[in-house]
PDB file of N, CA and C in Angstrom:
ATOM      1  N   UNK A   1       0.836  -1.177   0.000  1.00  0.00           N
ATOM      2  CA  UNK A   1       0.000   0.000   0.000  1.00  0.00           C
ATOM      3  C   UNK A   1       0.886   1.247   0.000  1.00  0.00           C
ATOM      4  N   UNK A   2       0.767   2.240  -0.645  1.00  0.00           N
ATOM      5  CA  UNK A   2       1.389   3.781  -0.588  1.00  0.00           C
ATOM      6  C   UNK A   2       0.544   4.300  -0.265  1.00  0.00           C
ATOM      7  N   UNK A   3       0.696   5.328   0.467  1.00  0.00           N
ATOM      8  CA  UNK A   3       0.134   6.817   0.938  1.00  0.00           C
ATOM      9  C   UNK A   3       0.721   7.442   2.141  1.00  0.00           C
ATOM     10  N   UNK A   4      -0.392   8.231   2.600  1.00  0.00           N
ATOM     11  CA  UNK A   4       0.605   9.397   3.515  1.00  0.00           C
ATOM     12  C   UNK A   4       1.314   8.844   4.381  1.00  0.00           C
ATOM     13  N   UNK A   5       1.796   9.226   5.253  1.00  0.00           N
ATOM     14  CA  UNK A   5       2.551   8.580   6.560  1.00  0.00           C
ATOM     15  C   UNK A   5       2.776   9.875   7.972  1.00  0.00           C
ATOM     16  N   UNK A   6       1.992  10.300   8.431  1.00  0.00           N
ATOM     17  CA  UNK A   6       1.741  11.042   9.525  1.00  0.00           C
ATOM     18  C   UNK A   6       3.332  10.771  10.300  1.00  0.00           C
ATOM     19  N   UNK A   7       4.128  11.707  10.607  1.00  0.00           N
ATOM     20  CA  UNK A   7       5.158  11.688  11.781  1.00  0.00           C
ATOM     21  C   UNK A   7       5.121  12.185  12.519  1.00  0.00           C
ATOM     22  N   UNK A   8       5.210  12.568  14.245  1.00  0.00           N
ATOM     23  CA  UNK A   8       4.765  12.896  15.172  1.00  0.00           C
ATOM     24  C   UNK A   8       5.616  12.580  16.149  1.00  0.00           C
ATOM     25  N   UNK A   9       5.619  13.159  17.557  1.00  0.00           N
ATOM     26  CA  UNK A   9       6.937  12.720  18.851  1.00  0.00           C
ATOM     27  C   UNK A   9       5.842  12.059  19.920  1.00  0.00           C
ATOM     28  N   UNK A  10       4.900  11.793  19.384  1.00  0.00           N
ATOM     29  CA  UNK A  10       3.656  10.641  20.455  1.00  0.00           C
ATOM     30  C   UNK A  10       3.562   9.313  19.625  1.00  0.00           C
ATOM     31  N   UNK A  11       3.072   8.635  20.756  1.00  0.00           N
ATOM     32  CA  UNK A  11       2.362   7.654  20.011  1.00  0.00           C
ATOM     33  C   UNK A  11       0.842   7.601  19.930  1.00  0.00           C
ATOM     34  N   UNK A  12       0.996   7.172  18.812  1.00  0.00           N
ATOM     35  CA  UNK A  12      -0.685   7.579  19.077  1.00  0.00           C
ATOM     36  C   UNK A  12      -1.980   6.162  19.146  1.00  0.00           C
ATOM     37  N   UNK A  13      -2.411   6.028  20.334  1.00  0.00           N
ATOM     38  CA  UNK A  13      -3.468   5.044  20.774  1.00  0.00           C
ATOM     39  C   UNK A  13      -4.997   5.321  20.846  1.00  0.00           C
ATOM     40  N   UNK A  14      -5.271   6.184  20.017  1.00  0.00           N
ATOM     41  CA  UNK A  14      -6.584   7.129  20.409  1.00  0.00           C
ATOM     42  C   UNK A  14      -7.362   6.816  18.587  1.00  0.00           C
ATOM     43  N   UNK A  15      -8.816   6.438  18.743  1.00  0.00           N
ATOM     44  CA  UNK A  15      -9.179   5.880  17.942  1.00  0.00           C
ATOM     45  C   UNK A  15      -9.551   7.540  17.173  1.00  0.00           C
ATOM     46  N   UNK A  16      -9.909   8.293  17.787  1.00  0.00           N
ATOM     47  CA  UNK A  16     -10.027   9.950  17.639  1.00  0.00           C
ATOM     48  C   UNK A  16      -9.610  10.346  16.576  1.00  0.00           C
ATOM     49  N   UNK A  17      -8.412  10.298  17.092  1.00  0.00           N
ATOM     50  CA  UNK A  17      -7.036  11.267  16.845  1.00  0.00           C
ATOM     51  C   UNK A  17      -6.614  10.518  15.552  1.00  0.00           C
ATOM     52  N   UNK A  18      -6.804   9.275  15.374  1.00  0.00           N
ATOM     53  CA  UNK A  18      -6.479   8.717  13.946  1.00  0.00           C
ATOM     54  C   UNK A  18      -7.124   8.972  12.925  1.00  0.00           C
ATOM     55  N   UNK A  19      -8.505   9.146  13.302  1.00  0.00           N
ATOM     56  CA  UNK A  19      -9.662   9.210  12.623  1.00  0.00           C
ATOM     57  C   UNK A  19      -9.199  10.599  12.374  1.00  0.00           C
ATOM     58  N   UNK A  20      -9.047  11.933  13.289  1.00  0.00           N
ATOM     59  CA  UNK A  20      -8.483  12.871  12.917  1.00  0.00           C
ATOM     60  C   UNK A  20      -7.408  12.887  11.538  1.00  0.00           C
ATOM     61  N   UNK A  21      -6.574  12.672  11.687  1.00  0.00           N
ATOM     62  CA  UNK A  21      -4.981  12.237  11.418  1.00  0.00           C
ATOM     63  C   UNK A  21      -5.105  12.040   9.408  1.00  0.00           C
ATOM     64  N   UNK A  22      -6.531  10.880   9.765  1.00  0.00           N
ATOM     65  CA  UNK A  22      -6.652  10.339   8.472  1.00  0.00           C
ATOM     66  C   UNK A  22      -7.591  11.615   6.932  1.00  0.00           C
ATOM     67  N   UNK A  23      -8.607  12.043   8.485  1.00  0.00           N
ATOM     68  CA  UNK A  23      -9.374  13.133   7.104  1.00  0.00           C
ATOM     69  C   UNK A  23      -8.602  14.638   7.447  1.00  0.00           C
ATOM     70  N   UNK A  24      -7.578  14.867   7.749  1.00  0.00           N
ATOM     71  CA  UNK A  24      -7.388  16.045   7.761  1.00  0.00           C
ATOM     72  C   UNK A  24      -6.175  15.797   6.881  1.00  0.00           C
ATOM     73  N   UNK A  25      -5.310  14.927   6.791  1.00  0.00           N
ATOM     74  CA  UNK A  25      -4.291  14.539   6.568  1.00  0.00           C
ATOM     75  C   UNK A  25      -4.229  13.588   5.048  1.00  0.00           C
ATOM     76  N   UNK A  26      -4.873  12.281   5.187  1.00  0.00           N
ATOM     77  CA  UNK A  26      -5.081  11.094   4.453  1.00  0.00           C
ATOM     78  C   UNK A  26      -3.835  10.434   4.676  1.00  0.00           C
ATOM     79  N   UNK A  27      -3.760  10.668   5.938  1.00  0.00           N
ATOM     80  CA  UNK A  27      -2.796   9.928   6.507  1.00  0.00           C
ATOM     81  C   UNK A  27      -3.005   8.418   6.922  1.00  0.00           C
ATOM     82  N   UNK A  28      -2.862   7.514   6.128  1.00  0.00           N
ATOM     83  CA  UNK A  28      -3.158   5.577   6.140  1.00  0.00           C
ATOM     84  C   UNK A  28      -1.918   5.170   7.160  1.00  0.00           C
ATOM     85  N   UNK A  29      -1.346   6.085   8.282  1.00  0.00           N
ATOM     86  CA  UNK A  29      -0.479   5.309   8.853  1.00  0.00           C
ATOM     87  C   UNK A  29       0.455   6.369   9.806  1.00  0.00           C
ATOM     88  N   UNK A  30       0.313   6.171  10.559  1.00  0.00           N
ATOM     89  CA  UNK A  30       1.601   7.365  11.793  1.00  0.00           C
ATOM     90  C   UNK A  30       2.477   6.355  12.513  1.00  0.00           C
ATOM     91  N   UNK A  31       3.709   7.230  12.234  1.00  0.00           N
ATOM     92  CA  UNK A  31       4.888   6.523  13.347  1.00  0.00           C
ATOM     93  C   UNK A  31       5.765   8.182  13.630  1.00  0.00           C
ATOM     94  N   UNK A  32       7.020   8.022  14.211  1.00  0.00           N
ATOM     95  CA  UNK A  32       7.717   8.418  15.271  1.00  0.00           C
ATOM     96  C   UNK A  32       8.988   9.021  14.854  1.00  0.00           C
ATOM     97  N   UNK A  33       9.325   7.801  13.908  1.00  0.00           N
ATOM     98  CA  UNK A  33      10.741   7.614  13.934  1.00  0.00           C
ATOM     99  C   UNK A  33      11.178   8.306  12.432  1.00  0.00           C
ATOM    100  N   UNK A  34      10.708   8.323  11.681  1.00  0.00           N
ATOM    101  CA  UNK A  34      10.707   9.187  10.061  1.00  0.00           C
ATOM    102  C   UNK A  34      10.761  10.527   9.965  1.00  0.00           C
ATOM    103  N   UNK A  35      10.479  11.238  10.747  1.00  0.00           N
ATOM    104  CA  UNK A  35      10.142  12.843  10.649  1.00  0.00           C
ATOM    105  C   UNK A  35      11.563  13.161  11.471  1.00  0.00           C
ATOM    106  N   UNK A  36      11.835  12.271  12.330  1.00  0.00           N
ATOM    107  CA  UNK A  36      13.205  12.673  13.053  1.00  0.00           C
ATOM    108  C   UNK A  36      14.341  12.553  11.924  1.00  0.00           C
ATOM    109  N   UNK A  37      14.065  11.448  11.793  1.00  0.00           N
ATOM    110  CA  UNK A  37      15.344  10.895  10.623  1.00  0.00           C
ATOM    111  C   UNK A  37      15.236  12.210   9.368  1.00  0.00           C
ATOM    112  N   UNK A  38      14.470  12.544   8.828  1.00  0.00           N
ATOM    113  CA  UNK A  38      14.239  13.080   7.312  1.00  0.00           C
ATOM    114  C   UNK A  38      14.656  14.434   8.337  1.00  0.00           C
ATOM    115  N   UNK A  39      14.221  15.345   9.382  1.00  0.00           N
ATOM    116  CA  UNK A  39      14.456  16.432  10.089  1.00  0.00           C
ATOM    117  C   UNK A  39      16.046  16.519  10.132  1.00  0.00           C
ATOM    118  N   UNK A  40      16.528  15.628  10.338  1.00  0.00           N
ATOM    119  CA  UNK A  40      18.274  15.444  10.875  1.00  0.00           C
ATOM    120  C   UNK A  40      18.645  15.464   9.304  1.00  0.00           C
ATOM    121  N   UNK A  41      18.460  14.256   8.547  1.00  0.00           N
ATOM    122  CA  UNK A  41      19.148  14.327   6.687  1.00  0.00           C
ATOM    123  C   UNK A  41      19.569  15.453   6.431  1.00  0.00           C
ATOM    124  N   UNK A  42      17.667  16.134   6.117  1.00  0.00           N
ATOM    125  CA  UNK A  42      17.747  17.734   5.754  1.00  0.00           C
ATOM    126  C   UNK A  42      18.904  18.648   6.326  1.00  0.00           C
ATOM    127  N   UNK A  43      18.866  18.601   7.830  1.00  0.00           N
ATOM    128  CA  UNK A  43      19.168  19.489   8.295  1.00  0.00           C
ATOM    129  C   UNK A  43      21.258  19.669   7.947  1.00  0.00           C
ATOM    130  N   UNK A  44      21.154  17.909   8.161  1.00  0.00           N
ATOM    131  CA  UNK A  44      22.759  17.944   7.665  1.00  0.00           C
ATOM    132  C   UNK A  44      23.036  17.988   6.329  1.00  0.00           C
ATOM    133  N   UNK A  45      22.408  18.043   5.096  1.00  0.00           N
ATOM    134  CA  UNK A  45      22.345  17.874   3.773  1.00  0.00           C
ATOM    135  C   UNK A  45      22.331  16.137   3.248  1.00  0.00           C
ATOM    136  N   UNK A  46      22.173  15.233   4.140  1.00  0.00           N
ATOM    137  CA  UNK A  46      22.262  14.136   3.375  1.00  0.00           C
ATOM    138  C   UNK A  46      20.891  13.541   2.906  1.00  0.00           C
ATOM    139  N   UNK A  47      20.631  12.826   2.157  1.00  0.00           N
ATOM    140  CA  UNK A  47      19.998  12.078   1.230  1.00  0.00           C
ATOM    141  C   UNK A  47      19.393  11.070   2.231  1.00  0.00           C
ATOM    142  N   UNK A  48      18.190  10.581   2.426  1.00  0.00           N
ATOM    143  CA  UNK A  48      17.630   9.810   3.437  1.00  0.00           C
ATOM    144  C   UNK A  48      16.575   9.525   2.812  1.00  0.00           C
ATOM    145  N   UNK A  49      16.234   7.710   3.510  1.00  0.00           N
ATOM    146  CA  UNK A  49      15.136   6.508   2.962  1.00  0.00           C
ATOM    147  C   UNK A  49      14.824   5.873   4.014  1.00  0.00           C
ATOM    148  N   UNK A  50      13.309   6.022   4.742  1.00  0.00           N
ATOM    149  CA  UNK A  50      13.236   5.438   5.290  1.00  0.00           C
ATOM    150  C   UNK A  50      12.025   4.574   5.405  1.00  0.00           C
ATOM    151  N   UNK A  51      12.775   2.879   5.351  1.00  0.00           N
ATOM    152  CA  UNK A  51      11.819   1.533   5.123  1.00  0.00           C
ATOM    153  C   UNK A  51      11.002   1.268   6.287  1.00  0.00           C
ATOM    154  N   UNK A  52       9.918   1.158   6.156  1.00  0.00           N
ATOM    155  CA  UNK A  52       9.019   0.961   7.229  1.00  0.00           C
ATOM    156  C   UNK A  52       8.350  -0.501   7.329  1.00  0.00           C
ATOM    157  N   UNK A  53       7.775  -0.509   8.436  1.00  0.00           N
ATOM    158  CA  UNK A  53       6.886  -1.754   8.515  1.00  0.00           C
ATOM    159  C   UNK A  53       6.235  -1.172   9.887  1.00  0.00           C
ATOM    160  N   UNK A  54       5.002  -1.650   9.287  1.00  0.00           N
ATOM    161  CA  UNK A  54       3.978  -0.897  10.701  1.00  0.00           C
ATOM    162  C   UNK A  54       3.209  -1.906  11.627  1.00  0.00           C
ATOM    163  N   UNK A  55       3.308  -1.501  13.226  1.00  0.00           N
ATOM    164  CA  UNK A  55       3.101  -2.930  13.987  1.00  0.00           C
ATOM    165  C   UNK A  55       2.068  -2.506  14.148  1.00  0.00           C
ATOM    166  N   UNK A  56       1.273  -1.108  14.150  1.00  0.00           N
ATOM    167  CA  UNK A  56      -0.318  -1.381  14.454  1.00  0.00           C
ATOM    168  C   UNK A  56      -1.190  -0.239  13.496  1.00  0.00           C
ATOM    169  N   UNK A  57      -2.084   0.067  14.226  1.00  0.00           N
ATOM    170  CA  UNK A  57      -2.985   0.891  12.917  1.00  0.00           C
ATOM    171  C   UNK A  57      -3.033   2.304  13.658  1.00  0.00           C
ATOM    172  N   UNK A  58      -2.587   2.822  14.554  1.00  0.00           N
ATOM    173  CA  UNK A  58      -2.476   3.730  15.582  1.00  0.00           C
ATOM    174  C   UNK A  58      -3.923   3.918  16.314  1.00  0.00           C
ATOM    175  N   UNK A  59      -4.522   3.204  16.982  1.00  0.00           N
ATOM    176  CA  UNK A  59      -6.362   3.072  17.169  1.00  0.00           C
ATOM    177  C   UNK A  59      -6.200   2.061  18.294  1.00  0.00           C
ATOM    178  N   UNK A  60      -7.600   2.320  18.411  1.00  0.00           N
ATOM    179  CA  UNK A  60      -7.915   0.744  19.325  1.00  0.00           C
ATOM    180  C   UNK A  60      -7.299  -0.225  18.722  1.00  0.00           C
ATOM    181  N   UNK A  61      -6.974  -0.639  17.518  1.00  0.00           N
ATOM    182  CA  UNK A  61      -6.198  -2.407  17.357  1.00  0.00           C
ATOM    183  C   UNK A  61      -5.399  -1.802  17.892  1.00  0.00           C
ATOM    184  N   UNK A  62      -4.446  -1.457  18.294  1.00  0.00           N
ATOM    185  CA  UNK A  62      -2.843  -1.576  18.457  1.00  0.00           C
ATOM    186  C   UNK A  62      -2.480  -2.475  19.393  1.00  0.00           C
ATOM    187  N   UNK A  63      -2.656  -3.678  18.690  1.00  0.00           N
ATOM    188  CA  UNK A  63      -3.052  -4.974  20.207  1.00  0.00           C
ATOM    189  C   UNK A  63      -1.810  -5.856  19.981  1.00  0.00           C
ATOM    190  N   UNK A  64      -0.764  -5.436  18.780  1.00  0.00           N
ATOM    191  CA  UNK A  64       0.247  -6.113  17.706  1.00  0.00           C
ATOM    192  C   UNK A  64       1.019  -6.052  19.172  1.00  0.00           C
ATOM    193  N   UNK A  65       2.033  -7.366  19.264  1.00  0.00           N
ATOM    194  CA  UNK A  65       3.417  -6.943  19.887  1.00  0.00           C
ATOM    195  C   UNK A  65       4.565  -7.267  18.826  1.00  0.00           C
ATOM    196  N   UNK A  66       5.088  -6.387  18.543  1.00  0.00           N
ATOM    197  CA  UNK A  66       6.474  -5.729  17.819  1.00  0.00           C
ATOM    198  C   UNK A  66       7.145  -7.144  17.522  1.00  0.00           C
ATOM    199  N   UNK A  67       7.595  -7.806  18.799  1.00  0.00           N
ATOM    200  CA  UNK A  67       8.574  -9.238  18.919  1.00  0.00           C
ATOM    201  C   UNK A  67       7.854 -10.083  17.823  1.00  0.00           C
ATOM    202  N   UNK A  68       6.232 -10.148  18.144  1.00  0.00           N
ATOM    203  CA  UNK A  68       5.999 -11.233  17.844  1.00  0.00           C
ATOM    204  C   UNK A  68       6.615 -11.486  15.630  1.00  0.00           C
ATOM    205  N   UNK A  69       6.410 -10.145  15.313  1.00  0.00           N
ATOM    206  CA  UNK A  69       7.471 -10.121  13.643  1.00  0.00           C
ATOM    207  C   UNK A  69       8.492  -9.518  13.576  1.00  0.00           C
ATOM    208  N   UNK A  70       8.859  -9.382  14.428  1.00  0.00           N
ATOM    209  CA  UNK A  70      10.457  -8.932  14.384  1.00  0.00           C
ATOM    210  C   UNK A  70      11.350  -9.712  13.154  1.00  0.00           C
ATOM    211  N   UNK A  71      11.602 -10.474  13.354  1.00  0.00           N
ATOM    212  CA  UNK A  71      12.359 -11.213  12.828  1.00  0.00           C
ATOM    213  C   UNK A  71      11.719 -11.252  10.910  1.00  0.00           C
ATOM    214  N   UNK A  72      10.168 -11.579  10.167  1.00  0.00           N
ATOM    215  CA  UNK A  72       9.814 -11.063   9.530  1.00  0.00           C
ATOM    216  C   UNK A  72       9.775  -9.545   8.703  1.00  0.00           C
ATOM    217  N   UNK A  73       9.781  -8.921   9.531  1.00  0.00           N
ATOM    218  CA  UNK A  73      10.165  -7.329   9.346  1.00  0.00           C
ATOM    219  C   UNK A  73      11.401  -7.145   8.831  1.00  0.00           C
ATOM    220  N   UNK A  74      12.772  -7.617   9.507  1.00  0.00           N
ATOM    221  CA  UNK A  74      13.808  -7.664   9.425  1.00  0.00           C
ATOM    222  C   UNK A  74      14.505  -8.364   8.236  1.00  0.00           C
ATOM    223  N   UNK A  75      13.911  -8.878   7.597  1.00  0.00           N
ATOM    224  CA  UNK A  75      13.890  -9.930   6.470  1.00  0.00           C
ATOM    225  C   UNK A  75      13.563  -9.374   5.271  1.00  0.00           C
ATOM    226  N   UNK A  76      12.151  -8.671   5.509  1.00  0.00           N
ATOM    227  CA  UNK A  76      11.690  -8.380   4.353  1.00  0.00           C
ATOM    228  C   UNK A  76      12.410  -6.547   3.722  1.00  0.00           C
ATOM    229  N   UNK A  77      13.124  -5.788   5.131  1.00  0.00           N
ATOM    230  CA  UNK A  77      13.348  -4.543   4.795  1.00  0.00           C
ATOM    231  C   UNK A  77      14.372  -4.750   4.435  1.00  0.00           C
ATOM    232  N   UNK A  78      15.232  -6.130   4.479  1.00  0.00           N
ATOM    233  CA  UNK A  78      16.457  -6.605   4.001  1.00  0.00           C
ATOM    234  C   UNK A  78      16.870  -6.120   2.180  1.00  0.00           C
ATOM    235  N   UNK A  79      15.650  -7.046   2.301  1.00  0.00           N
ATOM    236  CA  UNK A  79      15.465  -7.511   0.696  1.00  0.00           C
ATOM    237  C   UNK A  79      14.602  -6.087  -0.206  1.00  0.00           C
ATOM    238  N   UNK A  80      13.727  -5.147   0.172  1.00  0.00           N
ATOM    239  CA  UNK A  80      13.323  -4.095  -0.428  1.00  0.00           C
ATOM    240  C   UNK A  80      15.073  -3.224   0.000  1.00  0.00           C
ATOM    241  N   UNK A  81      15.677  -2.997   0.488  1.00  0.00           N
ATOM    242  CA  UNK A  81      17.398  -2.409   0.410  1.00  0.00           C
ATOM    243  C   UNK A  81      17.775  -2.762  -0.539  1.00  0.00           C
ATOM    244  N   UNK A  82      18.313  -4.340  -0.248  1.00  0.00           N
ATOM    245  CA  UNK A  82      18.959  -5.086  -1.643  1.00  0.00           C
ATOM    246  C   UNK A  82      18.505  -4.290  -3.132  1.00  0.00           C
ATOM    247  N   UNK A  83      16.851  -4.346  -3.186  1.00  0.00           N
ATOM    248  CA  UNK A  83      15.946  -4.359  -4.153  1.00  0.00           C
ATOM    249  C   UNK A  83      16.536  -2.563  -5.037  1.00  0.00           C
ATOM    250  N   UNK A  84      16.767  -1.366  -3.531  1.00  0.00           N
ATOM    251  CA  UNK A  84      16.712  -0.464  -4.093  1.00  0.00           C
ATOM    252  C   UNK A  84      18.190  -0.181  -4.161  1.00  0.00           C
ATOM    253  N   UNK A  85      19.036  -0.919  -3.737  1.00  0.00           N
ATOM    254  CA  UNK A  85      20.708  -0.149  -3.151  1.00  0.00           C
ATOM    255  C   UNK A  85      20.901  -0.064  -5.306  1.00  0.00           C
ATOM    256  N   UNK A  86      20.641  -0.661  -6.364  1.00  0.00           N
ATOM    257  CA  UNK A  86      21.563  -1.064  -7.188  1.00  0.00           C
ATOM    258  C   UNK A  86      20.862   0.835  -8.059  1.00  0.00           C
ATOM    259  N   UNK A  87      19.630   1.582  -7.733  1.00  0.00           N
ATOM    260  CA  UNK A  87      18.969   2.857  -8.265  1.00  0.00           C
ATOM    261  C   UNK A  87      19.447   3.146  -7.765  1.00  0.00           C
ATOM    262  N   UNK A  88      20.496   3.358  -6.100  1.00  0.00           N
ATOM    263  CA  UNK A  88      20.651   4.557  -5.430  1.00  0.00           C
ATOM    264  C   UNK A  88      22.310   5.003  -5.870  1.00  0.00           C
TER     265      UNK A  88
END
């Protein structure tokens, strides 16, 4: 799936605030860790990609524990790298 990706310094567990998130935004997904990373790139001039995998829907499901695909996650952001290192 592609689309927006909401970044933010919360987490967000609030069925609300997603619902917010999504029609103000069309944001299909919020995390944490991307807006820092792309904030720092910019700020130093470097070039930045960052592969995601999302453990919950930011809402009431967020019932995912992280461990339980860890190891899946880790595998598959392997291979989309591999996939992009030979364009970059």
């Amino acid at each position: 799936m592609f689309g927006t990706v909401a970044s933010g310094d919360q987490y967000v567990h609030c069925e609300t605030t997603r619902v917010r998130l999504y029609e103000d935004f069309d944001a299909q997904a919020v995390e944490m860790e991307g807006g820092a990373l792309g904030q720092a790139g910019e700020a130093l001039g470097f070039d930045w990609l960052d592969i995601r995998a999302l453990s919950d829907l930011a809402g009431t499901s967020s019932a995912i524990d992280f461990t339980a695909f860890v190891d899946e996650v880790a595998a598959s952001s392997a291979l989309i790298l591999r996939r992009l290192l030979p364009a970059l």
